[in-house]
N, C-alpha and C. Protein backbone atom coordinates (compact mmCIF):
# COMPACT_ATOMS: atom_id res chain seq x y z
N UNK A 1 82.17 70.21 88.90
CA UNK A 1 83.29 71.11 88.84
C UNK A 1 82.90 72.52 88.40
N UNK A 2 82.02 72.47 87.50
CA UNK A 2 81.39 74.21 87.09
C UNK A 2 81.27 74.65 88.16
N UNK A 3 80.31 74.40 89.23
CA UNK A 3 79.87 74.67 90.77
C UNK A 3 80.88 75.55 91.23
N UNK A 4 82.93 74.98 91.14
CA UNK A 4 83.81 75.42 92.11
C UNK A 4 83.67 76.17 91.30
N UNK A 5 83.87 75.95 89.95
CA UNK A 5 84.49 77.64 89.67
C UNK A 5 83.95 78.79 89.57
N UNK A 6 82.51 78.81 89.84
CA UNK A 6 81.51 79.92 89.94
C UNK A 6 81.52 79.92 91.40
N UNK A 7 81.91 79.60 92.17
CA UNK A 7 82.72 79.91 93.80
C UNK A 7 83.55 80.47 93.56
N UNK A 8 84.66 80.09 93.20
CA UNK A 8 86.10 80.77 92.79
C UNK A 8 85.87 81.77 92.07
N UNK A 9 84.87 82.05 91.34
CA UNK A 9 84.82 83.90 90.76
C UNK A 9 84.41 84.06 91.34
N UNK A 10 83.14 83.40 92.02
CA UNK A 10 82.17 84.60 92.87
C UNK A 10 83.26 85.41 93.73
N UNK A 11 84.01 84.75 94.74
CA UNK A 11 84.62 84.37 95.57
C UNK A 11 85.82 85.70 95.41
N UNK A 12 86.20 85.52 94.14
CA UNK A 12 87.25 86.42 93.70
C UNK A 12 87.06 87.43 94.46
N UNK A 13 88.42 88.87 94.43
CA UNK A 13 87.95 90.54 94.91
C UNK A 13 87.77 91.10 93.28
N UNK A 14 87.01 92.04 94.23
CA UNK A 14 86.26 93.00 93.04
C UNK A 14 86.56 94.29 93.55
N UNK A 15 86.74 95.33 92.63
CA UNK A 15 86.18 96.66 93.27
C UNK A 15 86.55 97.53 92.29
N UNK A 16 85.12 98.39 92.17
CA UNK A 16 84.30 99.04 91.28
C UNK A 16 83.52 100.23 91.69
N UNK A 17 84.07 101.39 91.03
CA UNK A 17 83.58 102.90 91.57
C UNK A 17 82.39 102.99 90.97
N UNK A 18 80.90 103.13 91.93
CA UNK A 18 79.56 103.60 91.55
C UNK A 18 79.25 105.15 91.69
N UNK A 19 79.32 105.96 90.77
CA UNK A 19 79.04 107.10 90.87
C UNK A 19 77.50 107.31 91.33
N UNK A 20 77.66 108.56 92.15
CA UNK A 20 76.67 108.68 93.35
C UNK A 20 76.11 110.19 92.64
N UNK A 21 74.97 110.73 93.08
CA UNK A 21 74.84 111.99 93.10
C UNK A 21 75.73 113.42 93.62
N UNK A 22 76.63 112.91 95.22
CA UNK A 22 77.24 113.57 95.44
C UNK A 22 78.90 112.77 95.58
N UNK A 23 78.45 111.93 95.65
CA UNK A 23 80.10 110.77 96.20
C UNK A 23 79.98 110.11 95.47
N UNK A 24 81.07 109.32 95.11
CA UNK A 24 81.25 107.89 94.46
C UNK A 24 81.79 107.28 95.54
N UNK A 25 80.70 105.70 94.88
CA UNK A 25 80.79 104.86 96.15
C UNK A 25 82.19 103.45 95.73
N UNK A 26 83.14 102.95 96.34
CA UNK A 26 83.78 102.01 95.60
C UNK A 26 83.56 100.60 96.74
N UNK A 27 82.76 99.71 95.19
CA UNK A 27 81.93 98.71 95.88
C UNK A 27 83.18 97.48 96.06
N UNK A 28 82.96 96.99 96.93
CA UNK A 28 83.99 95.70 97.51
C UNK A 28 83.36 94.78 97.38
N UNK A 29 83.98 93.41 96.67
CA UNK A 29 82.81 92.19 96.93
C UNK A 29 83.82 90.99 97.00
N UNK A 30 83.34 89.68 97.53
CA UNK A 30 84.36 88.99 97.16
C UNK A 30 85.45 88.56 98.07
N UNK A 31 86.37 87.94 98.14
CA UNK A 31 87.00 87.30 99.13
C UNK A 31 88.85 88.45 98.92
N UNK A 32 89.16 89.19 99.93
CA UNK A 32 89.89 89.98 99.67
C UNK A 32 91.21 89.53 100.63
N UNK A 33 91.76 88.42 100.26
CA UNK A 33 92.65 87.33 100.88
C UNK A 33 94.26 87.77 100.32
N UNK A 34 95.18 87.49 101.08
CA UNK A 34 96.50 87.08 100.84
C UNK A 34 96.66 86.52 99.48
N UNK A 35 95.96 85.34 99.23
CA UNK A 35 96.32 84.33 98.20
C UNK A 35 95.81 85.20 96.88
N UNK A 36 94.77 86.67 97.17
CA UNK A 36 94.44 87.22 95.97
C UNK A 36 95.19 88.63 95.80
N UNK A 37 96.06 88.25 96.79
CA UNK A 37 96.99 90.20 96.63
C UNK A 37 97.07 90.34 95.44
N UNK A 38 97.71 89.65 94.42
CA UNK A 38 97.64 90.34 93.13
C UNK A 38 97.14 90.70 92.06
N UNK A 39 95.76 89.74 92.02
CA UNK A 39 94.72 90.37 91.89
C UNK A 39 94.39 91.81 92.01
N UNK A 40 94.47 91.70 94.08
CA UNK A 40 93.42 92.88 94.47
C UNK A 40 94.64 94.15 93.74
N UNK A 41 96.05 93.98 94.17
CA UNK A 41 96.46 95.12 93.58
C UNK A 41 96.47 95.83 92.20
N UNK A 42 96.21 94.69 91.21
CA UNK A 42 96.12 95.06 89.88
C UNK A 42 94.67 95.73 89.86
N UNK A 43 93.29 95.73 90.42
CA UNK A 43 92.22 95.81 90.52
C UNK A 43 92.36 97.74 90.89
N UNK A 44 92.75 97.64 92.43
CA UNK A 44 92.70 99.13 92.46
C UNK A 44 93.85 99.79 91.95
N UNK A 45 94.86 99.69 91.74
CA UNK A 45 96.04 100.48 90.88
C UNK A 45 94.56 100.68 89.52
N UNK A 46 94.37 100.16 88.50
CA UNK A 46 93.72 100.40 87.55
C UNK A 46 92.41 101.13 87.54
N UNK A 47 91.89 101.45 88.97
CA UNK A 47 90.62 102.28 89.53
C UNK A 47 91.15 103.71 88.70
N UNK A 48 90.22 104.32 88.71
CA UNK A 48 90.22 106.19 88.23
C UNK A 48 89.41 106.37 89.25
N UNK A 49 90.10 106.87 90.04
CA UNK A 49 89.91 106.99 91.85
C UNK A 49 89.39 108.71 91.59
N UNK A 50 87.85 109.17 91.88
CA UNK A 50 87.42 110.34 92.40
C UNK A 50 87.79 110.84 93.64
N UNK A 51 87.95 112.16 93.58
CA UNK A 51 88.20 113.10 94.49
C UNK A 51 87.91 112.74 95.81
N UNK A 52 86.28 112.59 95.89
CA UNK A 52 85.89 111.86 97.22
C UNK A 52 85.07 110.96 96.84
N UNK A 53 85.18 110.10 98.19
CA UNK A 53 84.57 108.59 97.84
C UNK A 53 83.94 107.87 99.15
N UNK A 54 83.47 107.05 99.44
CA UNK A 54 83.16 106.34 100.32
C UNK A 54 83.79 104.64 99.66
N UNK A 55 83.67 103.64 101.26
CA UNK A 55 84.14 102.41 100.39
C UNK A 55 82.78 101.85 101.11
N UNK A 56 82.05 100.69 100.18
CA UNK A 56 81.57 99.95 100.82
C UNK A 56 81.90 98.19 100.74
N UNK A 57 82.05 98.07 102.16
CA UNK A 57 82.00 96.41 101.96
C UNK A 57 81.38 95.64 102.25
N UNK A 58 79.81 95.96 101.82
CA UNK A 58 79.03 95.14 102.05
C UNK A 58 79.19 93.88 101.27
N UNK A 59 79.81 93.59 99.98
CA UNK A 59 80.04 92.71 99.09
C UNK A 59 81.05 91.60 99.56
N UNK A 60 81.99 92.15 100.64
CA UNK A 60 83.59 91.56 101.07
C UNK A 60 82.74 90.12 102.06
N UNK A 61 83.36 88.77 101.50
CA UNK A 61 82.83 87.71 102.30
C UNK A 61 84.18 87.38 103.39
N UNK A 62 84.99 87.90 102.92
CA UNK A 62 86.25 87.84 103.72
C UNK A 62 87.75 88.92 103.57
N UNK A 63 87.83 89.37 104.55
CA UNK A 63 89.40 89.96 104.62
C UNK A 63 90.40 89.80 105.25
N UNK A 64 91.55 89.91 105.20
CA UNK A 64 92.86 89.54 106.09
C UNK A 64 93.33 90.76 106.47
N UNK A 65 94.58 90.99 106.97
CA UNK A 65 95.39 92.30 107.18
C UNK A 65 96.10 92.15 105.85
N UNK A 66 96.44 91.71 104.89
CA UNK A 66 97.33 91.61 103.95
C UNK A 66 96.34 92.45 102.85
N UNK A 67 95.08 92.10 102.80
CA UNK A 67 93.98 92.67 101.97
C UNK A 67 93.81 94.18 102.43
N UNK A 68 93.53 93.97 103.48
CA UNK A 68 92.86 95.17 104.05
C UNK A 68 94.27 96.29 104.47
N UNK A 69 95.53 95.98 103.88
CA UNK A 69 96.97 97.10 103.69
C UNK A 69 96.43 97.40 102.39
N UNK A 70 96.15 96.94 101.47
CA UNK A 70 96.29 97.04 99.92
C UNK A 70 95.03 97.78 99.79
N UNK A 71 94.15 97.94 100.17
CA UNK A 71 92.55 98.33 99.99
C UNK A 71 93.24 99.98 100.58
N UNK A 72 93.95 99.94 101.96
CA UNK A 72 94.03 101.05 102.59
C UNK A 72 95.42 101.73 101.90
N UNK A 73 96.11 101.27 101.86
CA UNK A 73 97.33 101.61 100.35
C UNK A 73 96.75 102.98 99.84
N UNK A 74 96.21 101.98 98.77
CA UNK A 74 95.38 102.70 97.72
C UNK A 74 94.37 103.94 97.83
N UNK A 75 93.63 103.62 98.59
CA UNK A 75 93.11 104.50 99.72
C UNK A 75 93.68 105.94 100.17
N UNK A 76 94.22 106.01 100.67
CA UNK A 76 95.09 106.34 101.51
C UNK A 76 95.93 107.22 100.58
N UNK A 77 96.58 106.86 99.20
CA UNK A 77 97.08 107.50 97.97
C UNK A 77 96.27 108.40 97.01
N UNK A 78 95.27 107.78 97.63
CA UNK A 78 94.42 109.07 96.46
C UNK A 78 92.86 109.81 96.94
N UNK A 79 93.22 109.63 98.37
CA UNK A 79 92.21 110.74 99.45
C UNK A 79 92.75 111.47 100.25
N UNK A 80 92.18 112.58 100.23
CA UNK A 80 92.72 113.43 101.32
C UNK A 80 92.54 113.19 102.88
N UNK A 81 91.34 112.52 102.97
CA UNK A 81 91.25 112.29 104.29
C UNK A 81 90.67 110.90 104.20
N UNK A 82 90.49 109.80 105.37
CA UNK A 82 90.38 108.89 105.19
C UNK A 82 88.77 108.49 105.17
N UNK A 83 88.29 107.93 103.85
CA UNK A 83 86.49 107.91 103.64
C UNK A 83 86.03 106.83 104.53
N UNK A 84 84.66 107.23 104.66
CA UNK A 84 84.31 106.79 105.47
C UNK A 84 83.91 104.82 104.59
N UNK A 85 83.50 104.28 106.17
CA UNK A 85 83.82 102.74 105.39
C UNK A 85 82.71 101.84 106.17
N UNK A 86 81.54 101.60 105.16
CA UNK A 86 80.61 101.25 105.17
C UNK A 86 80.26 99.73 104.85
N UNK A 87 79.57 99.20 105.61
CA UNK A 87 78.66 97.85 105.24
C UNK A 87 79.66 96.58 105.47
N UNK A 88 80.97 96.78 106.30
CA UNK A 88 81.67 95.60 106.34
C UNK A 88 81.24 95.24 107.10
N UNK A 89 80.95 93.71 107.65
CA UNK A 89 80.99 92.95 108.67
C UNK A 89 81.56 93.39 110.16
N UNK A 90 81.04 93.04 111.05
CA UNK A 90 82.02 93.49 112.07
C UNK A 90 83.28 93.10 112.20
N UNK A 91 83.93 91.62 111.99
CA UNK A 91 84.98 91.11 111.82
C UNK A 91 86.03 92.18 110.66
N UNK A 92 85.01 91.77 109.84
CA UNK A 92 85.88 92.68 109.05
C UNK A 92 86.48 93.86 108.72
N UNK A 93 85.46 94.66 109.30
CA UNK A 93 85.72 95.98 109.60
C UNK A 93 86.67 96.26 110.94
N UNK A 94 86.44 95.49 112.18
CA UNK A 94 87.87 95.30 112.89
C UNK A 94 88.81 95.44 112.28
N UNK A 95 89.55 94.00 111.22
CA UNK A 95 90.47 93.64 110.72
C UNK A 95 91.12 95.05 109.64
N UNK A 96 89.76 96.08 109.47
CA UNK A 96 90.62 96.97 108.49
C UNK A 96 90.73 97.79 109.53
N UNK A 97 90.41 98.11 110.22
CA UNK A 97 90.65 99.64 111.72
C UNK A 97 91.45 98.97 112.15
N UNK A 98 92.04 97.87 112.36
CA UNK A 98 93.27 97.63 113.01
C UNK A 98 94.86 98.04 112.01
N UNK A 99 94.36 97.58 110.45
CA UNK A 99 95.50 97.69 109.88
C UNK A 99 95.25 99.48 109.76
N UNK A 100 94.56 99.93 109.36
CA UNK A 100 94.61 101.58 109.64
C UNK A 100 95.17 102.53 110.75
N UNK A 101 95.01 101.69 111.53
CA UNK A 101 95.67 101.98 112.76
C UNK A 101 97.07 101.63 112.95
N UNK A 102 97.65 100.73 112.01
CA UNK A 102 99.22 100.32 112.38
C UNK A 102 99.45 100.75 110.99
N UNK A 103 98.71 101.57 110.28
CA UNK A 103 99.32 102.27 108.63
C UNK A 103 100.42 102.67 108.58
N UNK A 104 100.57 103.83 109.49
CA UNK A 104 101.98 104.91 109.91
C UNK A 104 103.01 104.10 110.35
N UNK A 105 102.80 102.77 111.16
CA UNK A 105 104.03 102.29 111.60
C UNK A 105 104.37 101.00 110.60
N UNK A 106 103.85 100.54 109.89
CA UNK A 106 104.11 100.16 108.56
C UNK A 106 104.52 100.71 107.36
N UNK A 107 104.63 102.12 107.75
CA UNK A 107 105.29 102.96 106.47
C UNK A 107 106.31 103.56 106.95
N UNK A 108 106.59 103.60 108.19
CA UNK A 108 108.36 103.81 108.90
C UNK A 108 108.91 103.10 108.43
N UNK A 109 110.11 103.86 108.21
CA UNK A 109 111.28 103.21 108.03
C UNK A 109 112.02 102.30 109.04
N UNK A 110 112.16 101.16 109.21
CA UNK A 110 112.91 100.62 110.32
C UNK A 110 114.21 100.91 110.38
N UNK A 111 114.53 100.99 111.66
CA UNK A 111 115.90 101.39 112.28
C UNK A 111 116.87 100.45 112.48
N UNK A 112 117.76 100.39 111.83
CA UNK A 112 118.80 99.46 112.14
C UNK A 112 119.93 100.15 112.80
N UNK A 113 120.60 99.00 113.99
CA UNK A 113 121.34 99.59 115.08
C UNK A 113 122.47 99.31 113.99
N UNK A 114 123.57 100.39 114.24
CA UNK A 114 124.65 100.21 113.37
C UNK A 114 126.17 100.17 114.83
N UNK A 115 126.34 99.27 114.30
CA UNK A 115 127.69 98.95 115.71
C UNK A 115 128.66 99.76 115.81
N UNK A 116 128.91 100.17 116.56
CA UNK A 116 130.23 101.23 116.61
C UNK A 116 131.58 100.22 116.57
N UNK A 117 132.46 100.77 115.94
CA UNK A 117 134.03 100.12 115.95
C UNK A 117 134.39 99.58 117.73
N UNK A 118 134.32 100.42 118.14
CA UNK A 118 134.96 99.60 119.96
C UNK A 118 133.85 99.06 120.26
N UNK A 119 132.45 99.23 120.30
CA UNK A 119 131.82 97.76 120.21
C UNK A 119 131.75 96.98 120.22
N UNK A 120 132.29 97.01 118.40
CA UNK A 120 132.05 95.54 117.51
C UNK A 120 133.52 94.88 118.13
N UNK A 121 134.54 95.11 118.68
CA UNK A 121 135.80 94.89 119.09
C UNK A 121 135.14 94.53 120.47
N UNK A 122 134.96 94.90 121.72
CA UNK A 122 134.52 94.19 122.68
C UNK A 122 133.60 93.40 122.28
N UNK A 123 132.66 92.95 121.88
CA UNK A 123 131.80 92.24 121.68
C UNK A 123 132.34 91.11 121.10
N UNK A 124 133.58 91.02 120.24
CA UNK A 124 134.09 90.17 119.40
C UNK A 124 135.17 89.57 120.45
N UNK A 125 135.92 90.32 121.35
CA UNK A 125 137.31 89.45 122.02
C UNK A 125 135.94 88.71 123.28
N UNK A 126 134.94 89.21 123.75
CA UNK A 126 134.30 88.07 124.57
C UNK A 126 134.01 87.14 123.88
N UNK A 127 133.92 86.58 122.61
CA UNK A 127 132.99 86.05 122.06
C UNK A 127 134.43 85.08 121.75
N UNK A 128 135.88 85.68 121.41
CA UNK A 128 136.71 84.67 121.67
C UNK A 128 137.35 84.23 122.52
N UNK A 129 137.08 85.07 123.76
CA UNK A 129 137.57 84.54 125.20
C UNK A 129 136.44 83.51 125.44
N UNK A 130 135.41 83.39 125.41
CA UNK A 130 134.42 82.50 125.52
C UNK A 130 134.99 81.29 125.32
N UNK A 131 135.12 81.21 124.00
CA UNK A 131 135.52 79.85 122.84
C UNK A 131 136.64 79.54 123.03
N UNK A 132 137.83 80.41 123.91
CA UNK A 132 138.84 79.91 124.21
C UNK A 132 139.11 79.24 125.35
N UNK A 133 137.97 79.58 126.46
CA UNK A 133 137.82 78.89 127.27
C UNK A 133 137.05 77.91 127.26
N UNK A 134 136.21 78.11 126.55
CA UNK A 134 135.70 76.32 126.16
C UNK A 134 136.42 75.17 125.72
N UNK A 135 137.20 76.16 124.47
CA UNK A 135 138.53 74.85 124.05
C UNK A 135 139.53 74.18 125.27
N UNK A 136 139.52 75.13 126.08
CA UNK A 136 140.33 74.77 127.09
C UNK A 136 140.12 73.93 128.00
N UNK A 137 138.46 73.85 128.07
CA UNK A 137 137.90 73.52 129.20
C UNK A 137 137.50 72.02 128.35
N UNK A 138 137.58 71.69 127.32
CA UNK A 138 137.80 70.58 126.40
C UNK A 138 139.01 69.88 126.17
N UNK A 139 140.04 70.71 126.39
CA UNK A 139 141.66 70.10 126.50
C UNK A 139 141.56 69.51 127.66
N UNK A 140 141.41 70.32 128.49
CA UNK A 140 141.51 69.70 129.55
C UNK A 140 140.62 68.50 130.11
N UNK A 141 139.66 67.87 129.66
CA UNK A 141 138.57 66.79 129.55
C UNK A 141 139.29 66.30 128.83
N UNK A 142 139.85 66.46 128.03
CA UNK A 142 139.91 64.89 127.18
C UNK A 142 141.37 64.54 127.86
N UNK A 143 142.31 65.21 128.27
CA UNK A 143 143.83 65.39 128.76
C UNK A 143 143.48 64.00 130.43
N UNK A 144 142.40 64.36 130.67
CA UNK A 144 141.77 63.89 131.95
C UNK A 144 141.20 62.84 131.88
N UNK A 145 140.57 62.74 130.74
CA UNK A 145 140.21 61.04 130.09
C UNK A 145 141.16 60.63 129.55
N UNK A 146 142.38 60.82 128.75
CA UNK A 146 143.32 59.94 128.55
C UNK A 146 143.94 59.25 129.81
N UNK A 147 144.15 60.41 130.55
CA UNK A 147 145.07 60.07 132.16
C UNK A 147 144.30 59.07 132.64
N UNK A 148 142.91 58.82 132.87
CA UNK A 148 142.13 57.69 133.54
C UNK A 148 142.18 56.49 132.97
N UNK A 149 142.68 56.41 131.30
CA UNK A 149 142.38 55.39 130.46
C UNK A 149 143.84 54.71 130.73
N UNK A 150 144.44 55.72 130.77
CA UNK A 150 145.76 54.74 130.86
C UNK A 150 146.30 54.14 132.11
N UNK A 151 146.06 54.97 133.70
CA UNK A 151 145.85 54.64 134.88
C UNK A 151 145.04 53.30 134.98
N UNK A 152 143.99 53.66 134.29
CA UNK A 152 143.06 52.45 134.62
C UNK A 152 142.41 51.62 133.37
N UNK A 153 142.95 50.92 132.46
CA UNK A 153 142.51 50.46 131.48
C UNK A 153 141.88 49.86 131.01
């Protein structure tokens, strides 16, 4: 059992600003999963994020889109332009250029259609002309099975 749980830290996300000569580098390691969002968010909220930075993920053994919003979040809040992003996997580095790429439409506001009054009024008398003709079309079935039952018993 020691074994799992030195998996399960290893395993954990990490991330940790290495000051560089000219950049600081913020090192990624670690499994940067759904099941550790709160983790990862308590991790970089608590960063003292430099001016400019690079990220590297050479450390990251795994990421999701749920990880890789929160990495770019953060990111994204305290750079001016977006740093460059080093040493991930190819998978993984996909998985974050994709959520970078749907950033802006994840931070829209969604649009909700709002019904207009004569609308919501047509839309509503079909919806009881419907049901009234169904009832009807049910009166009349069962009006039609009594008549057979008693005709023919």
């Amino acid at each position: 059992m020691p074994e799992a749980a030195e998996r399960a830290e290893s395993a954990a996300p990490n991330a940790v600003f290495e000051k560089g000569a000219d950049l600081a580098t913020l090192r990624l390691t670690g499994s940067w999963r759904l099941a550790s969002l709160a983790r990862i968010a308590a991790q970089l909220e608590a960063l003292q994020w430099p001016e400019k930075f690079a990220v590297d993920g050479s450390g990251v053994t795994e990421i999701d889109s749920a990880g890789a919003l929160a990495l770019l979040t953060q990111v994204d809040a305290h750079s001016r332009s977006p740093p460059q992003l080093t040493g991930f996997q190819a998978n993984e580095l996909r998985i974050v250029e994709q959520v970078r790429g749907r950033l802006e439409a994840a931070r829209a506001p969604t649009r909700h259609h709002q019904e207009r009054t004569l609308e919501m009024l047509g839309r509503r008398t079909i919806e009881v002309a419907l049901s009234v003709v169904g009832d009807i079309n049910f009166l009349g079935a069962t009006v039609v099975g009594l008549g057979r039952s008693v005709i023919h018993p």
